[in-house]
N, C-alpha and C. Protein backbone atom coordinates (compact mmCIF):
# COMPACT_ATOMS: atom_id res chain seq x y z
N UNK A 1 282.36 94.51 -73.00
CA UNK A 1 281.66 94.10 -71.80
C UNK A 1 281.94 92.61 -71.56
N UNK A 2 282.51 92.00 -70.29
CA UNK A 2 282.32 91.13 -69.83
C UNK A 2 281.12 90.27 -69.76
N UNK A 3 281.21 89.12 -69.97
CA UNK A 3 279.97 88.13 -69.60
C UNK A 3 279.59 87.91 -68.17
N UNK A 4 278.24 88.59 -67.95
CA UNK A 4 277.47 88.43 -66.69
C UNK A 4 278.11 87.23 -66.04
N UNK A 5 278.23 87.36 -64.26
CA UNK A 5 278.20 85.87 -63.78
C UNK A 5 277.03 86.28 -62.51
N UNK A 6 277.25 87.68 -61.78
CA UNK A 6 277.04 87.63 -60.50
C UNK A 6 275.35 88.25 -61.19
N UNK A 7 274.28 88.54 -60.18
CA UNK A 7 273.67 89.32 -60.15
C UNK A 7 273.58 90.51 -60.62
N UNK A 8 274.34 91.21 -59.70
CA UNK A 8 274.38 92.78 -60.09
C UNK A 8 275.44 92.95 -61.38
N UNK A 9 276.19 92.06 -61.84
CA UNK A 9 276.65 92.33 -63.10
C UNK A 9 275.35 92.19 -64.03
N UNK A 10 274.75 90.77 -63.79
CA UNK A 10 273.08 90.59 -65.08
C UNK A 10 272.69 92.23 -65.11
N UNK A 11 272.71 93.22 -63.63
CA UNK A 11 272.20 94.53 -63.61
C UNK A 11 272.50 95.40 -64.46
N UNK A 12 273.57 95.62 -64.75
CA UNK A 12 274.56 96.44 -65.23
C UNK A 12 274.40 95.99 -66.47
N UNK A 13 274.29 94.90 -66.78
CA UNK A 13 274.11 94.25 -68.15
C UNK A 13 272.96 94.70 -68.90
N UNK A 14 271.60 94.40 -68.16
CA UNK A 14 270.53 94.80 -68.74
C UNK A 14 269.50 96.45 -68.73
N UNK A 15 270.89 96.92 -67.74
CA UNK A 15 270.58 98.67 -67.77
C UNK A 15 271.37 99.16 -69.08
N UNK A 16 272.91 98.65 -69.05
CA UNK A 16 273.22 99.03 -70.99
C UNK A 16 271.96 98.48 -71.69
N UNK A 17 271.03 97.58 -71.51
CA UNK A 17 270.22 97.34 -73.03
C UNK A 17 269.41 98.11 -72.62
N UNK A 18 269.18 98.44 -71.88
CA UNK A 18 267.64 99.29 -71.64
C UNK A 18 267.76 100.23 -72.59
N UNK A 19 269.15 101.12 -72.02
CA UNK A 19 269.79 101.91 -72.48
C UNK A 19 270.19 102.18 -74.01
N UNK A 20 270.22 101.07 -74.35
CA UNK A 20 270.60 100.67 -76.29
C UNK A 20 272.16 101.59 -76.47
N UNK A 21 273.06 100.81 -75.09
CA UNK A 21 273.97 101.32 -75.22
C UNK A 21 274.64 99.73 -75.76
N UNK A 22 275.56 100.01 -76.94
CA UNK A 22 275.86 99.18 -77.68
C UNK A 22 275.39 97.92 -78.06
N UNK A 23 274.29 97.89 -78.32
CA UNK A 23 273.80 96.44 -78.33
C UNK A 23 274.32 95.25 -78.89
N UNK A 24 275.20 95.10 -79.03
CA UNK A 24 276.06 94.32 -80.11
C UNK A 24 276.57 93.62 -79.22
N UNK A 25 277.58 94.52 -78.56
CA UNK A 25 278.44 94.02 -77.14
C UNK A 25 277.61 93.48 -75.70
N UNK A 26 276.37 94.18 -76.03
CA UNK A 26 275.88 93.64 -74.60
C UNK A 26 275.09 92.75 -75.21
N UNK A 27 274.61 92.44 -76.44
CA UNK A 27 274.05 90.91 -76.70
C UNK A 27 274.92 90.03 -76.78
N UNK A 28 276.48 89.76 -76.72
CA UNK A 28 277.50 89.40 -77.23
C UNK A 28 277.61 88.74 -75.56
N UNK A 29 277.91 89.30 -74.48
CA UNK A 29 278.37 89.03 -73.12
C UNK A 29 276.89 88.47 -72.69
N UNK A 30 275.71 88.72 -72.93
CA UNK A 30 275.10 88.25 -71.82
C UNK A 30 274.41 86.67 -72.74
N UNK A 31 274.85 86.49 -74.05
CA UNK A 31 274.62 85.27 -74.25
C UNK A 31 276.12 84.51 -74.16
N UNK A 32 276.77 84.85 -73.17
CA UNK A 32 277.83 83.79 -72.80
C UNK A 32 278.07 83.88 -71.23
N UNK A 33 276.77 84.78 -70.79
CA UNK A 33 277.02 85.09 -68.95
C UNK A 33 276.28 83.56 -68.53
N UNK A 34 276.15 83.63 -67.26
CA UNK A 34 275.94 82.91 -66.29
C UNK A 34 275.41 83.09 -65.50
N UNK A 35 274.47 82.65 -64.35
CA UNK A 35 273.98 82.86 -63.14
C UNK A 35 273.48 81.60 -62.69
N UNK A 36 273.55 82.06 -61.46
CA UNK A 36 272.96 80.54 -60.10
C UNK A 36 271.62 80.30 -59.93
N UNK A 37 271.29 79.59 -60.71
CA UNK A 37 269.13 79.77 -61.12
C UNK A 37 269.24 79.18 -60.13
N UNK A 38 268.91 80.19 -58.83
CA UNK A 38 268.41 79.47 -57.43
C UNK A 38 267.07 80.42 -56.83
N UNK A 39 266.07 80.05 -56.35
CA UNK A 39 265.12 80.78 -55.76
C UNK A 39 265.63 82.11 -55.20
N UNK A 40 264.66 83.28 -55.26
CA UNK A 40 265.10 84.17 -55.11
C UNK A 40 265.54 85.24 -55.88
N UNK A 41 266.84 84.53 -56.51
CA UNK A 41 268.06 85.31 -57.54
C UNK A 41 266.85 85.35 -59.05
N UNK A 42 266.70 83.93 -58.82
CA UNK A 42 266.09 83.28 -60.22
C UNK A 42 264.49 85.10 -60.52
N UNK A 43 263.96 84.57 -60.22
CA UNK A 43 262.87 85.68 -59.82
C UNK A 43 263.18 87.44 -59.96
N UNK A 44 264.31 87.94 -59.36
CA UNK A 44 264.46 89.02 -59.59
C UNK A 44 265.13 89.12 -61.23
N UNK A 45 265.90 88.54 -60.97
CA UNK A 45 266.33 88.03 -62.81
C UNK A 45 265.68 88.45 -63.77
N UNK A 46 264.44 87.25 -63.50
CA UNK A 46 263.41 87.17 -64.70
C UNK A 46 262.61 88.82 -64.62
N UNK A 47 262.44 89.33 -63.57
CA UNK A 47 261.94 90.83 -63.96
C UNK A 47 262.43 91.86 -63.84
N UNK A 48 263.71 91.73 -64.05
CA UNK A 48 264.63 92.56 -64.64
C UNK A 48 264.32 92.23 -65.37
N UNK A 49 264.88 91.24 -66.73
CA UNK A 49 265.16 91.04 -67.61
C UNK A 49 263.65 91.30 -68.23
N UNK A 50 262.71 91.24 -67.93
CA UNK A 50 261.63 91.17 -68.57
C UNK A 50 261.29 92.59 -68.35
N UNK A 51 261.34 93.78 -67.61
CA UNK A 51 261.55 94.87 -67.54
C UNK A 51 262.00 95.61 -68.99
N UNK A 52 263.07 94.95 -69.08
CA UNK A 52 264.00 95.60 -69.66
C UNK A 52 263.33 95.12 -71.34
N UNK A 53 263.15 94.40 -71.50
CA UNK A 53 262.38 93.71 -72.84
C UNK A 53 261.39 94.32 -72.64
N UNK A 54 260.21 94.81 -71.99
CA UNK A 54 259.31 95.99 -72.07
C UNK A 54 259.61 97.00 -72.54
N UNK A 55 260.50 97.83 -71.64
CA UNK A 55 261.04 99.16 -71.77
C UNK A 55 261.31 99.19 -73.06
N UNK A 56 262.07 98.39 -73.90
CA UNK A 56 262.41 98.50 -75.17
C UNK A 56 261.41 98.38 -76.35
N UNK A 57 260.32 97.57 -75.98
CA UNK A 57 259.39 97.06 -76.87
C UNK A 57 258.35 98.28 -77.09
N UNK A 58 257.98 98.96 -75.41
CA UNK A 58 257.29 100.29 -75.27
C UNK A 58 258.40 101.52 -76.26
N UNK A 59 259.16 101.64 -76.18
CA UNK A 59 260.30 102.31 -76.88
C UNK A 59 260.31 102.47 -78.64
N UNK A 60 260.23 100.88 -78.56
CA UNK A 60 260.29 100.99 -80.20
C UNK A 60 258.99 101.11 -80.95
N UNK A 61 258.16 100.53 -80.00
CA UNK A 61 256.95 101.11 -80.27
C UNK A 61 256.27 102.80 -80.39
N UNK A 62 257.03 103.54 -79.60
CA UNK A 62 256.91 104.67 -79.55
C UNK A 62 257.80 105.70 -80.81
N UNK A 63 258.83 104.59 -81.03
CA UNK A 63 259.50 105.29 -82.12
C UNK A 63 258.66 104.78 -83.42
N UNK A 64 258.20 103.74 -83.71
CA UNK A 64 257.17 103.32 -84.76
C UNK A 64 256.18 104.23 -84.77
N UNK A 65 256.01 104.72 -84.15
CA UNK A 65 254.31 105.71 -84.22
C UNK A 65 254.29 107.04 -84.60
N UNK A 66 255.90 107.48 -84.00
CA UNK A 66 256.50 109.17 -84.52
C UNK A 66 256.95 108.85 -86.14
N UNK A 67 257.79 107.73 -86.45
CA UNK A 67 257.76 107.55 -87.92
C UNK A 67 256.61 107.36 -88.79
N UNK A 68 256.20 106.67 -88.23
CA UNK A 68 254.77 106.57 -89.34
C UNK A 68 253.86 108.30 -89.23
N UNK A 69 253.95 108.75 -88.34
CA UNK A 69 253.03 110.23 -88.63
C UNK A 69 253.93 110.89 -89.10
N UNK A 70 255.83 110.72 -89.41
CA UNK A 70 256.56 111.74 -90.16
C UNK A 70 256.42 111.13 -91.29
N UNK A 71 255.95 109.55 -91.92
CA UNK A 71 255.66 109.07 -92.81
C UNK A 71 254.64 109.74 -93.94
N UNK A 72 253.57 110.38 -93.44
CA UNK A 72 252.53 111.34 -94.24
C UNK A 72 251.96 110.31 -95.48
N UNK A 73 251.94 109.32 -95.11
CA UNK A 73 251.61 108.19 -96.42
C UNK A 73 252.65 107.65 -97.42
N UNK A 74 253.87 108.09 -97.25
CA UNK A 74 254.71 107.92 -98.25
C UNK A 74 255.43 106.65 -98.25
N UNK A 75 255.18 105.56 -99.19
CA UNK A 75 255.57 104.17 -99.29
C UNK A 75 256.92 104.14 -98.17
N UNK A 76 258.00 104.29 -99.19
CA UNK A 76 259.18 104.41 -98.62
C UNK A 76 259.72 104.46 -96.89
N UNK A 77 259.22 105.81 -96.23
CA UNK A 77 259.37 105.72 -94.82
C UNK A 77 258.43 104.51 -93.85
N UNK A 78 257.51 104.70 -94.70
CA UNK A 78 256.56 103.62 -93.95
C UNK A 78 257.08 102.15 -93.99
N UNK A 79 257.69 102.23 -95.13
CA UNK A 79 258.59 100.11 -95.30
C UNK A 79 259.34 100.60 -94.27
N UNK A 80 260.06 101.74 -94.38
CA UNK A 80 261.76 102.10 -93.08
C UNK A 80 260.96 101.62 -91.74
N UNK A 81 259.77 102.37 -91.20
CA UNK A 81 259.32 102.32 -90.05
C UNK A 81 258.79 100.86 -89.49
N UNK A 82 258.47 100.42 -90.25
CA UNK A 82 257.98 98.58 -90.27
C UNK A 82 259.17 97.47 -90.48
N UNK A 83 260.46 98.17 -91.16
CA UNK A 83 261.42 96.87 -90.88
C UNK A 83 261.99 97.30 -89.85
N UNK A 84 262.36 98.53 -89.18
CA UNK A 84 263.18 98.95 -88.09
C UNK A 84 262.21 98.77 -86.68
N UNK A 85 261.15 98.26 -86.91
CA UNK A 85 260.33 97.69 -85.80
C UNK A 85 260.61 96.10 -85.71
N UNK A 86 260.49 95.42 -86.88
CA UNK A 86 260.43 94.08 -87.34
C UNK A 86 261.95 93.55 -86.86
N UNK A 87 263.38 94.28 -86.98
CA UNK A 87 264.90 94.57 -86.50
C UNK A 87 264.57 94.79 -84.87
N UNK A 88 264.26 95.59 -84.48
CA UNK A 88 263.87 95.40 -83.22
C UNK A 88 263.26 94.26 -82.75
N UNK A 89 261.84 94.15 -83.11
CA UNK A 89 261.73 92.67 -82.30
C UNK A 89 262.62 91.20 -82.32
N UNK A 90 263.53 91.45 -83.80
CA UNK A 90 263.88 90.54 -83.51
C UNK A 90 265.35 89.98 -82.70
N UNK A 91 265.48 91.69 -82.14
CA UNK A 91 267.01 91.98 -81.48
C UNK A 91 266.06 91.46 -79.84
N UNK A 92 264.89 91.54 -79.82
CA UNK A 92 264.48 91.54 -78.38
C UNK A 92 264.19 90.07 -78.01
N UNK A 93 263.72 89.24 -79.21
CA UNK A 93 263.46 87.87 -79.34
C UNK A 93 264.86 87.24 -78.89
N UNK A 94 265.99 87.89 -79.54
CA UNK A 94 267.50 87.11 -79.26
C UNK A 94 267.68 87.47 -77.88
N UNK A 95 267.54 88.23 -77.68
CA UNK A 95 268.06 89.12 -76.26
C UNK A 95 267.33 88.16 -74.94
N UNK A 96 266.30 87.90 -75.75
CA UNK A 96 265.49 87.53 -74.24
C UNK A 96 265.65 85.85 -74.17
N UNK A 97 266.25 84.95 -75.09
CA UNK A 97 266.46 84.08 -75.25
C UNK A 97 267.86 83.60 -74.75
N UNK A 98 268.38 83.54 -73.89
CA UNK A 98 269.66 83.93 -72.73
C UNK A 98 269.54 81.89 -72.40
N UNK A 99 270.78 81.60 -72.94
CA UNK A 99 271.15 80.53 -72.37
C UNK A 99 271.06 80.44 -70.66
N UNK A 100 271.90 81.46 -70.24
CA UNK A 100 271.65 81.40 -68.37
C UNK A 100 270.35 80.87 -67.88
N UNK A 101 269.01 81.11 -68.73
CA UNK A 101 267.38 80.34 -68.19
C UNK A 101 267.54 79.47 -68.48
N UNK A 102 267.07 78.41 -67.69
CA UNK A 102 266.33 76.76 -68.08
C UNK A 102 265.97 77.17 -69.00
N UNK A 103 265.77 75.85 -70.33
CA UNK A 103 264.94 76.25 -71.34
C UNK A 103 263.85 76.28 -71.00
N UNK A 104 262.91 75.39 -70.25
CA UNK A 104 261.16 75.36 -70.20
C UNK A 104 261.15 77.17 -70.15
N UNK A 105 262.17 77.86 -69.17
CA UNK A 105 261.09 79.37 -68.87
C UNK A 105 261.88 79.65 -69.65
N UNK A 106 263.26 79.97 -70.52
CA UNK A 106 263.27 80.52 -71.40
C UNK A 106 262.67 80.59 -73.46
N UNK A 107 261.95 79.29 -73.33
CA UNK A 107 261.12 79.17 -74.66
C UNK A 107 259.82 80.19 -74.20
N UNK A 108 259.20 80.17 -72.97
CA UNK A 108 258.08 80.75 -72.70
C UNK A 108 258.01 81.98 -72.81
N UNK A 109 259.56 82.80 -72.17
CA UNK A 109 259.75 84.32 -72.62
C UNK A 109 259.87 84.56 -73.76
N UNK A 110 260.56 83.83 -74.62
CA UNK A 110 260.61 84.14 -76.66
C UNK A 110 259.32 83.73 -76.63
N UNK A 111 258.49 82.99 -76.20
CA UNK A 111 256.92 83.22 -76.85
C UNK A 111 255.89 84.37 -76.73
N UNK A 112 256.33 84.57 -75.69
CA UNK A 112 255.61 86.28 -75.18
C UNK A 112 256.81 87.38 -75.97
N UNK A 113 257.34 87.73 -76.14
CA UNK A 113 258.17 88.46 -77.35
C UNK A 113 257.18 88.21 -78.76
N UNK A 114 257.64 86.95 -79.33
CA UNK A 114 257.13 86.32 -80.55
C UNK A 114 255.49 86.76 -80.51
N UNK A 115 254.32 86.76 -79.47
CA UNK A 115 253.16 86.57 -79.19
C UNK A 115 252.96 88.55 -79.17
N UNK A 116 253.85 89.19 -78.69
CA UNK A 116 253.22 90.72 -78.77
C UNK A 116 253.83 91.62 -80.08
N UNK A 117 254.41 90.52 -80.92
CA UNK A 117 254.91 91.07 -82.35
C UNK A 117 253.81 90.63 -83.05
N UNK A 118 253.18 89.29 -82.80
CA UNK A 118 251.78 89.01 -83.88
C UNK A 118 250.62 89.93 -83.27
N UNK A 119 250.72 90.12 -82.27
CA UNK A 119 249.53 91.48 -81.81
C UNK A 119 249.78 92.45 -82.51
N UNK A 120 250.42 92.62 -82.79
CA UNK A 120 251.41 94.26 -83.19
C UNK A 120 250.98 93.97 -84.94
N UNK A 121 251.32 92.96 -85.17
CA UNK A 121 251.41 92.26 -86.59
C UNK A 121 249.58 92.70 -87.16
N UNK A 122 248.60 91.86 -86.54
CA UNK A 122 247.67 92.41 -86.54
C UNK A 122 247.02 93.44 -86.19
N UNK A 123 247.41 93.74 -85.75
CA UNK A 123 246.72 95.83 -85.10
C UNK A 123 246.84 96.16 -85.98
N UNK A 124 248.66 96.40 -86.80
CA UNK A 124 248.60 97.27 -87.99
C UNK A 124 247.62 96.66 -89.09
N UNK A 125 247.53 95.28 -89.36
CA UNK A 125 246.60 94.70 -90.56
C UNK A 125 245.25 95.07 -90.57
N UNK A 126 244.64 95.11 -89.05
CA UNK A 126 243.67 96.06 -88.88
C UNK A 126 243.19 96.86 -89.41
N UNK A 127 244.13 97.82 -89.20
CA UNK A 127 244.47 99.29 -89.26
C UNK A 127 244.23 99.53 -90.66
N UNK A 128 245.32 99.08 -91.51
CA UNK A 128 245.88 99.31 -92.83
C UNK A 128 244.13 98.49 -93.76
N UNK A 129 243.55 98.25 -93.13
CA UNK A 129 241.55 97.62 -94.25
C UNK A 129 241.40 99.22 -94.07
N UNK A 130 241.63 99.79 -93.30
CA UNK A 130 240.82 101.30 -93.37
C UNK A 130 240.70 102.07 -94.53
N UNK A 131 242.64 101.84 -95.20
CA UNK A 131 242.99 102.01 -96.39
C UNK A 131 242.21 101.43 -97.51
N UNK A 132 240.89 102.43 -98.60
CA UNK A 132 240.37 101.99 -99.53
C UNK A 132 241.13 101.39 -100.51
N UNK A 133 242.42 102.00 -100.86
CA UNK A 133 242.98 101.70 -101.98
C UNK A 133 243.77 100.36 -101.83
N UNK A 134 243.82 100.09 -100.63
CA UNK A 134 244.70 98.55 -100.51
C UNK A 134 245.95 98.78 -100.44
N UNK A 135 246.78 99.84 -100.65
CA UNK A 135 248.15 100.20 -100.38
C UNK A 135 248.72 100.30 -98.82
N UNK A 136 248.35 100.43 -98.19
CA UNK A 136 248.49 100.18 -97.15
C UNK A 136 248.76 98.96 -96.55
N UNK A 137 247.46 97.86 -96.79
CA UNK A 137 247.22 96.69 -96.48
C UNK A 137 248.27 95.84 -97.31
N UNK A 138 248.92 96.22 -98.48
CA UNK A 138 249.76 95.86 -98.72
C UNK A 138 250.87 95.95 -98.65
N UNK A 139 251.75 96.80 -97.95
CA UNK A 139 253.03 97.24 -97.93
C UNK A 139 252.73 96.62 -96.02
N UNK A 140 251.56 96.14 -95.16
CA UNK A 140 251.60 95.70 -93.90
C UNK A 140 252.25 94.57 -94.26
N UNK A 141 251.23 93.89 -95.36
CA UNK A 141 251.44 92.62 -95.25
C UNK A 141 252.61 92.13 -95.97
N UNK A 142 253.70 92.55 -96.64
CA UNK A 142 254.59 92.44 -97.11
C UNK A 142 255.95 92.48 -96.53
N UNK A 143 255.65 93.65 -95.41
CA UNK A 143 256.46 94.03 -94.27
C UNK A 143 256.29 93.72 -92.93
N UNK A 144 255.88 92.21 -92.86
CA UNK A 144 255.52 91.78 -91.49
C UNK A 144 256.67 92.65 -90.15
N UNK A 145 255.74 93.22 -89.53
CA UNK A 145 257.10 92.61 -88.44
C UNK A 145 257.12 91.65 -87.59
N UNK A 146 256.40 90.86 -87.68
CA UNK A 146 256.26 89.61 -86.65
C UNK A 146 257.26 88.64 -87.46
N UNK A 147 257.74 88.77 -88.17
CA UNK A 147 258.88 88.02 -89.02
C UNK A 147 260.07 87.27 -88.55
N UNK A 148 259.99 87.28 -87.18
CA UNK A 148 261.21 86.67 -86.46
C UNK A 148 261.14 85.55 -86.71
């Protein structure tokens, strides 16, 4: 994949990630694309792109929740399901961190990334006190995924 310049290429760009069609290549081109941060352009941009960092976050979140109930308590899948969340956020943290933004609004989008992984971070820590035996609460807290 080419590095974004126009608009509707950023499109095409951030429908492969939606997509988690090669992510490698399309994190590869769109941290060397470009665009004309001009009113207007600037704006549809940012919600695309922030779209698309949802869609994925709702996604992996949804795949975290089918693993952990195929998990049945068992150490092992449950570390798998908590670093392959923790790998995700931190593919979405890079992703959304796009040279093409000014920095002021692009530090603010990695903080809202960074900011709904420590939500996430705590829900499960929450969650895992329910656990009498502390096994739980320990394999959370060992396996942050807010770890970016």
């Amino acid at each position: 994949m080419n590095p974004p310049k126009t608009y509707a290429e950023w499109v095409t760009a951030f429908d492969a990630l939606k997509s988690r069609t090669d992510d490698a290549a399309v994190l590869q081109a769109i941290k060397k694309g470009s665009i004309e941060w001009q009113s207007g352009v600037a704006e549809r941009f940012v919600k695309k792109l922030t779209d698309t960092i949802n869609s994925r976050m709702n996604a992996a979140n949804e795949r975290f929740q089918r693993d952990m109930n195929n998990a049945r308590g068992q150490e092992g899948p449950i570390v798998q399901a908590l670093l392959a969340l923790r790998k995700e956020m931190i593919f979405l943290t890079d992703a959304i961190n796009l040279p093409a933004i000014p920095e002021k609004d692009r530090d603010q989008y990695v903080r809202l990334v960074r900011s709904q992984a420590d939500g996430m971070q705590r829900s499960l820590e929450d969650s895992a006190k329910k656990d009498r035996s502390g096994k739980m609460s320990s394999i959370v807290r060992n396996h942050k995924i807010n770890a970016v």
